[in-house]
N, C-alpha and C. Protein backbone atom coordinates (compact mmCIF):
# COMPACT_ATOMS: atom_id res chain seq x y z
N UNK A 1 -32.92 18.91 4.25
CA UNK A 1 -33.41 19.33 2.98
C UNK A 1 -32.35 20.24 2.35
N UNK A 2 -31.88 19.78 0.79
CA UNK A 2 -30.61 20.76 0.33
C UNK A 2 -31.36 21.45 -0.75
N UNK A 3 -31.07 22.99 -1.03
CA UNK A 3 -31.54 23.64 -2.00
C UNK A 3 -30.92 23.16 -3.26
N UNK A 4 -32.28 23.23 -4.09
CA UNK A 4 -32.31 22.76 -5.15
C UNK A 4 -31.24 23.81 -6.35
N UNK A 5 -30.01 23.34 -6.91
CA UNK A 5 -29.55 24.14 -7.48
C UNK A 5 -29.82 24.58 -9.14
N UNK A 6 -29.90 25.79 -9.26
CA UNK A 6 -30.54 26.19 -10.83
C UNK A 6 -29.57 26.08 -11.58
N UNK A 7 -30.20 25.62 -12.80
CA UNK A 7 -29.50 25.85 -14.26
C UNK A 7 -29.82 27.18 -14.99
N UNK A 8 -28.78 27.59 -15.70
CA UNK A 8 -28.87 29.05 -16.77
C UNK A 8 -30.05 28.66 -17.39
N UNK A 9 -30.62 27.21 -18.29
CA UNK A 9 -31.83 27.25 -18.48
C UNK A 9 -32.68 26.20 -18.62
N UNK A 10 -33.44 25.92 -19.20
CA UNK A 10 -34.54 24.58 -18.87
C UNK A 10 -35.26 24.52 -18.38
N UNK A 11 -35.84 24.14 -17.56
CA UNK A 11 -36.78 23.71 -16.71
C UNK A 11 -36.75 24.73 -15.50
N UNK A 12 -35.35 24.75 -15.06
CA UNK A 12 -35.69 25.14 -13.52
C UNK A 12 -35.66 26.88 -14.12
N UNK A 13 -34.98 26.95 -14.83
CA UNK A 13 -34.83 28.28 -14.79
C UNK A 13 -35.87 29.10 -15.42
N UNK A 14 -36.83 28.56 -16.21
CA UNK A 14 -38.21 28.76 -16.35
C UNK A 14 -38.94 28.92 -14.84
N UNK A 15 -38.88 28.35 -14.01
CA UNK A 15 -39.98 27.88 -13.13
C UNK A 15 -39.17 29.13 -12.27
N UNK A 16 -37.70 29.33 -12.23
CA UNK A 16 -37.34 30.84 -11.41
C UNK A 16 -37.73 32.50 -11.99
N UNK A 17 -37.67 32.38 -13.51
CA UNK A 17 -38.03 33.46 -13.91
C UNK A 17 -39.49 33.58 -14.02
N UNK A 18 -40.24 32.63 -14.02
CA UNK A 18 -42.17 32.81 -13.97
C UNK A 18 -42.37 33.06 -12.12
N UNK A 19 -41.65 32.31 -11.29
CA UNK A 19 -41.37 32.89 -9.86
C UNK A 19 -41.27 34.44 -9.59
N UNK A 20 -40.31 34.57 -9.79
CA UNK A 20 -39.92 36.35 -10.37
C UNK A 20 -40.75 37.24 -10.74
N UNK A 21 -41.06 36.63 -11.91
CA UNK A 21 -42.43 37.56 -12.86
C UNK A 21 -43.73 37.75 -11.86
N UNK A 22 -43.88 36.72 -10.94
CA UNK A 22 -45.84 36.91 -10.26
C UNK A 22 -45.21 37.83 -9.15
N UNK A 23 -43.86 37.54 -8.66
CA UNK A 23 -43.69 38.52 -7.48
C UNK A 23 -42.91 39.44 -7.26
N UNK A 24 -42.88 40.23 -8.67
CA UNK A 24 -41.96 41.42 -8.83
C UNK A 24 -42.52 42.44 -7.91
N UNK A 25 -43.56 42.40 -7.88
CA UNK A 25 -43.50 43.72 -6.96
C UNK A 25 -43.52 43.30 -5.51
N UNK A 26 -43.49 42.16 -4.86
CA UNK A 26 -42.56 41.81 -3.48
C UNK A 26 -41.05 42.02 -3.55
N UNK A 27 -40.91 41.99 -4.91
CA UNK A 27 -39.31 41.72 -5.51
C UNK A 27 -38.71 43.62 -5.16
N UNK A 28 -39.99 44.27 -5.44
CA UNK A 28 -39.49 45.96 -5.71
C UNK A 28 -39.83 46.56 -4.22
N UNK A 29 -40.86 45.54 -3.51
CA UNK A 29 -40.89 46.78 -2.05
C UNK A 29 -39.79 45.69 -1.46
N UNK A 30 -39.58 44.51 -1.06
CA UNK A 30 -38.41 44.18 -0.45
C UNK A 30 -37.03 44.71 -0.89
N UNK A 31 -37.05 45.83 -2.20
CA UNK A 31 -35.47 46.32 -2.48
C UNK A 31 -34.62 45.39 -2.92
N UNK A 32 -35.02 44.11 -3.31
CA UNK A 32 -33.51 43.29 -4.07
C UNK A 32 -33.45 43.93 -5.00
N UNK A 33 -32.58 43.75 -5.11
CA UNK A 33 -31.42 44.52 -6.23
C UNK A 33 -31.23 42.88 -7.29
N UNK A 34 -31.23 43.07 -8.81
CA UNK A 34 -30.73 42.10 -9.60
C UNK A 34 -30.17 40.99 -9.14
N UNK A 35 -28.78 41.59 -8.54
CA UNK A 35 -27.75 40.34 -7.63
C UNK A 35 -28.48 39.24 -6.93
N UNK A 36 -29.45 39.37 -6.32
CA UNK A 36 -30.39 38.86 -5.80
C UNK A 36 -30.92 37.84 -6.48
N UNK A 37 -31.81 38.26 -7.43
CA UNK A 37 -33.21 37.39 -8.14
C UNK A 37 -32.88 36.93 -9.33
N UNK A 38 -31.40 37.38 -10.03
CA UNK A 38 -31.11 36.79 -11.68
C UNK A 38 -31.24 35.45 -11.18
N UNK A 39 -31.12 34.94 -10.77
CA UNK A 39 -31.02 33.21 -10.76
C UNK A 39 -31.39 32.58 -9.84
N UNK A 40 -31.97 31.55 -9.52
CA UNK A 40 -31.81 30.62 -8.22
C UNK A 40 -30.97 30.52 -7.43
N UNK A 41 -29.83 30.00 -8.17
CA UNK A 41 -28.58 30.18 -7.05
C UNK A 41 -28.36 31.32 -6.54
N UNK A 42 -28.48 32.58 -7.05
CA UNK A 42 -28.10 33.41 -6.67
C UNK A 42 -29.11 33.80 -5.27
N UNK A 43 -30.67 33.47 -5.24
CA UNK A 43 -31.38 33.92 -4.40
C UNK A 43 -30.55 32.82 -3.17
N UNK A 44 -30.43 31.57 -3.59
CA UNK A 44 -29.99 30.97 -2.60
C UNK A 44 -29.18 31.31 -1.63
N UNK A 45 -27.96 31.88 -2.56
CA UNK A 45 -26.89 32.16 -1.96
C UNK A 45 -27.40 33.52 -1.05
N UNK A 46 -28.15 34.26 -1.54
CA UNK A 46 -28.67 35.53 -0.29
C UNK A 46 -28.94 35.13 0.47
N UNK A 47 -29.96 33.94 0.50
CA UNK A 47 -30.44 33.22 1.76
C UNK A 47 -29.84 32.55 2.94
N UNK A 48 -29.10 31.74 2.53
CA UNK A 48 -27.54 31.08 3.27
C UNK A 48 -26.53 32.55 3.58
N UNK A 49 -26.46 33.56 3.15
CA UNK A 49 -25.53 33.99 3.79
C UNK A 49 -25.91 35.92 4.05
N UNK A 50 -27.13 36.47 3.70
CA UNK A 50 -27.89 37.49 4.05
C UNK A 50 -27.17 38.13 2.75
N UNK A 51 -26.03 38.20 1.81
CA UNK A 51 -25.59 38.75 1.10
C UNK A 51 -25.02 37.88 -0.42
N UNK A 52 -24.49 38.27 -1.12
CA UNK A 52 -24.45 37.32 -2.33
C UNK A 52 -22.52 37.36 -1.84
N UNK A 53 -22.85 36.37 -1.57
CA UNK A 53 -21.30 35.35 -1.39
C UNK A 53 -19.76 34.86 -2.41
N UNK A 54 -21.38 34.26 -2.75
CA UNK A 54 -20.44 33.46 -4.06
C UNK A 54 -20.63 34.09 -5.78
N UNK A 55 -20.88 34.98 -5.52
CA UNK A 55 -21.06 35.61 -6.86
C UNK A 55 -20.73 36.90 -7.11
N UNK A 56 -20.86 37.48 -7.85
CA UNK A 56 -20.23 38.97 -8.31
C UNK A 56 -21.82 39.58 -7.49
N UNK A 57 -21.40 40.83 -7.31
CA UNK A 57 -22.43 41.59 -6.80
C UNK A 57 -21.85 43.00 -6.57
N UNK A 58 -22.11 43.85 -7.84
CA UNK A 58 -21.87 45.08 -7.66
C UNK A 58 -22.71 46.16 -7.04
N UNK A 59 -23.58 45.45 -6.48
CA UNK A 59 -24.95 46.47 -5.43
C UNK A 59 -23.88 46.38 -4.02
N UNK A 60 -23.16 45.60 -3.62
CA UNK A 60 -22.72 45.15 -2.61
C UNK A 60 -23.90 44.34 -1.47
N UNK A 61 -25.05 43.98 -1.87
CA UNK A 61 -26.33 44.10 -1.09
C UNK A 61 -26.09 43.30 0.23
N UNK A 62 -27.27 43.49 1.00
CA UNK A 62 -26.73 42.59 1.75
C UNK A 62 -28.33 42.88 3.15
N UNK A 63 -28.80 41.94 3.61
CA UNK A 63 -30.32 42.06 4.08
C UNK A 63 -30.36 43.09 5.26
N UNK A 64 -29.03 42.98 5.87
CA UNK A 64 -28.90 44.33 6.94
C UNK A 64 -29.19 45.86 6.96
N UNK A 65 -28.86 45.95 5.71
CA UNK A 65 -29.99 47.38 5.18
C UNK A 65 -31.21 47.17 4.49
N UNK A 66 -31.91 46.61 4.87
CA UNK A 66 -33.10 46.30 5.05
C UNK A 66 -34.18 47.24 6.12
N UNK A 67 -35.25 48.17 5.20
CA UNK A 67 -35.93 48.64 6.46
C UNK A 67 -37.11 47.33 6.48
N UNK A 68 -37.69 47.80 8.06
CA UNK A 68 -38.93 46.12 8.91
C UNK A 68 -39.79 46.21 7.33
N UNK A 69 -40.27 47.64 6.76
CA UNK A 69 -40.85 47.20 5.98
C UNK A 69 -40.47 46.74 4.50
N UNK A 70 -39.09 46.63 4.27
CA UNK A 70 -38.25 45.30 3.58
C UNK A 70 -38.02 44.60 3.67
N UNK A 71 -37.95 44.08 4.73
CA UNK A 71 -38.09 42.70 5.84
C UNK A 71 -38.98 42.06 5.73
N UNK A 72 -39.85 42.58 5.26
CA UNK A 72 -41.36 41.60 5.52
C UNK A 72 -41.79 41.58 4.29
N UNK A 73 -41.38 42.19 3.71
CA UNK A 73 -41.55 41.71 1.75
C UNK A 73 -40.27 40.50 1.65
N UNK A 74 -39.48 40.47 2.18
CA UNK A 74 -38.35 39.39 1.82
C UNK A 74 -38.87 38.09 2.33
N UNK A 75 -39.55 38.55 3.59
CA UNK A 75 -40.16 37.12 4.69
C UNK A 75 -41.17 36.70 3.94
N UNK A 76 -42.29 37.41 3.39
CA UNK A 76 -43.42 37.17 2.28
C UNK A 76 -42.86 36.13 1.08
N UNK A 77 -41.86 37.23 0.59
CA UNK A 77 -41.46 36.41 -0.73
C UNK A 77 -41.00 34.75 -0.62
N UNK A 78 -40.24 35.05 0.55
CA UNK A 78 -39.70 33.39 0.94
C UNK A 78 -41.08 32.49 1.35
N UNK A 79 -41.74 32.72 1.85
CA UNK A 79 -43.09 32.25 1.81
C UNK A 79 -43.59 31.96 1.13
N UNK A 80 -43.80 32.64 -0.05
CA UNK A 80 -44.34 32.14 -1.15
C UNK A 80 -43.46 31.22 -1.75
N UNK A 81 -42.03 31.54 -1.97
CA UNK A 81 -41.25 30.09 -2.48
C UNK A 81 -41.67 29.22 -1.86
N UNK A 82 -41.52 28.82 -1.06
CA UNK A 82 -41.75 27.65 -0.08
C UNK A 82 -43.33 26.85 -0.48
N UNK A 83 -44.29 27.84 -0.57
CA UNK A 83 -45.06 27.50 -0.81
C UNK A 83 -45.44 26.72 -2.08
N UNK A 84 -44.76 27.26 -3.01
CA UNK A 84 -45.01 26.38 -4.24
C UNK A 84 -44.08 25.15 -4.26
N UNK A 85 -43.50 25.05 -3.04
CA UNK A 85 -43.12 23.52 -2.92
C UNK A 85 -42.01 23.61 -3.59
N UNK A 86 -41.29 24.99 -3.19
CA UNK A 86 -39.78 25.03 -3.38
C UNK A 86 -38.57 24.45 -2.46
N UNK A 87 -37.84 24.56 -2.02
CA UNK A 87 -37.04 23.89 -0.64
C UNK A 87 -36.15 25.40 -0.61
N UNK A 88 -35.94 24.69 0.80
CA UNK A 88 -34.61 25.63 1.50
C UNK A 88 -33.45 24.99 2.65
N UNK A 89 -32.55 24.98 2.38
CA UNK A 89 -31.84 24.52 3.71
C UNK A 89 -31.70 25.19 4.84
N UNK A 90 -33.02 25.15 5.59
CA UNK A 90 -33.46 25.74 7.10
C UNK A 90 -31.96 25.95 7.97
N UNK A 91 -31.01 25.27 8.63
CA UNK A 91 -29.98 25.30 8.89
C UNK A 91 -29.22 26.08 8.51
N UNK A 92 -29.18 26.41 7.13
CA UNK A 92 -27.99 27.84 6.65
C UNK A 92 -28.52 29.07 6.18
N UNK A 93 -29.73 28.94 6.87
CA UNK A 93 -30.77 30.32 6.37
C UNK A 93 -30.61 31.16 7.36
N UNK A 94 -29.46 32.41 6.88
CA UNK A 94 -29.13 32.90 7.64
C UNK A 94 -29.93 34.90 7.37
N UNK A 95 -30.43 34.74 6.09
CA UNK A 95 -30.91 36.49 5.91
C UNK A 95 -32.03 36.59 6.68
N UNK A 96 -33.05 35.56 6.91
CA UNK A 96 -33.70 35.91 8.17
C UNK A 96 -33.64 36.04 9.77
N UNK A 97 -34.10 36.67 10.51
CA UNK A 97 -34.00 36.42 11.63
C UNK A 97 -34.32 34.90 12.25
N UNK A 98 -34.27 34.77 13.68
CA UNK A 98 -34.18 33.58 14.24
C UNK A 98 -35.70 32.90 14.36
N UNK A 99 -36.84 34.72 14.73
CA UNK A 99 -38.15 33.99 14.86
C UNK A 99 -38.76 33.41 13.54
N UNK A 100 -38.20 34.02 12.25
CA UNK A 100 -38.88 33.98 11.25
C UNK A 100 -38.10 32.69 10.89
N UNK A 101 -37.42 32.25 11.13
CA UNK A 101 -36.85 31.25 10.41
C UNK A 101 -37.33 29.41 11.13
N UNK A 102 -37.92 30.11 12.81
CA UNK A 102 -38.35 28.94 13.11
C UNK A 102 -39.75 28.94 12.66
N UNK A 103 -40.79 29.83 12.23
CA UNK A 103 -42.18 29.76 12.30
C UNK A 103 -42.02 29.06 10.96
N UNK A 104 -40.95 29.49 9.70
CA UNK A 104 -40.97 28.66 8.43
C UNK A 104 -40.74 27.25 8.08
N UNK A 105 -39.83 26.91 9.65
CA UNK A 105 -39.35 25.50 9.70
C UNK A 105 -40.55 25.20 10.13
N UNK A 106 -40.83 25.54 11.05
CA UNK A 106 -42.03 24.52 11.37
C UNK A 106 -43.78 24.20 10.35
N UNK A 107 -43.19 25.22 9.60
CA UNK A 107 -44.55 25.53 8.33
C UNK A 107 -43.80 24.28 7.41
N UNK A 108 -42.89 24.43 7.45
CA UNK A 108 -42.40 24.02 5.79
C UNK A 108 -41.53 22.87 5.78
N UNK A 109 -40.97 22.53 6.86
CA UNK A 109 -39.14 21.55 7.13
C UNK A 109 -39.87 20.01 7.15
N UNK A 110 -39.92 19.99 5.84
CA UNK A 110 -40.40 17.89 5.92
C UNK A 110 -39.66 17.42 6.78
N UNK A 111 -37.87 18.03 6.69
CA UNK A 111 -37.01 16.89 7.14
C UNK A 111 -36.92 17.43 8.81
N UNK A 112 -37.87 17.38 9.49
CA UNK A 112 -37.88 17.50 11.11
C UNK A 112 -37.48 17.02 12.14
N UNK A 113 -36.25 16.54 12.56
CA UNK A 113 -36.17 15.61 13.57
C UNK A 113 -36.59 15.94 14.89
């Protein structure tokens, strides 16, 4: 399964900023910082690599300063993406830990071999 990549606007980027909007305040106790949530890609890219990679990011952020109880607003929030039948590429999901990332595969990973 490959993450779905966002456009600046249209469709998807409606469906990321109304995302955003219901779960700002998972958005404010998990501590992302802007760098984070302006865009799809950009959440992506936190996800695949615990920090924003490929993009400018003047927070420097990055999920390792994360306290458990920021951790579990980030694990929530990804939950709920998922849930509305968002995707993720399980394989390069690296800002979660190892348990959280198998209990989501196995919730969520159509593509299961």
């Amino acid at each position: 399964m490959g993450f779905r990549r966002n456009r600046t606007d249209g469709p998807e980027a409606k469906h990321w900023a109304d995302f955003t909007e219901r779960h700002q305040g998972l958005i404010i106790r998990a501590h992302l910082p802007p760098s984070v949530t302006d865009t799809e890609d950009r959440w992506h890219d936190f996800l695949m690599h615990g920090c924003i990679d490929h993009h400018d990011d003047p927070f420097n952020f990055t999920v390792r300063g994360l306290s458990l109880t920021q951790y579990q607003a980030l694990v929530q929030l990804l939950t709920y993406y998922l849930e509305e039948g968002n995707e993720v590429w399980f394989d390069a999901l690296v800002a979660l830990r190892g348990a959280d990332i198998d209990r989501l595969r196995r919730r969520f990973d159509t593509d299961k071999t």
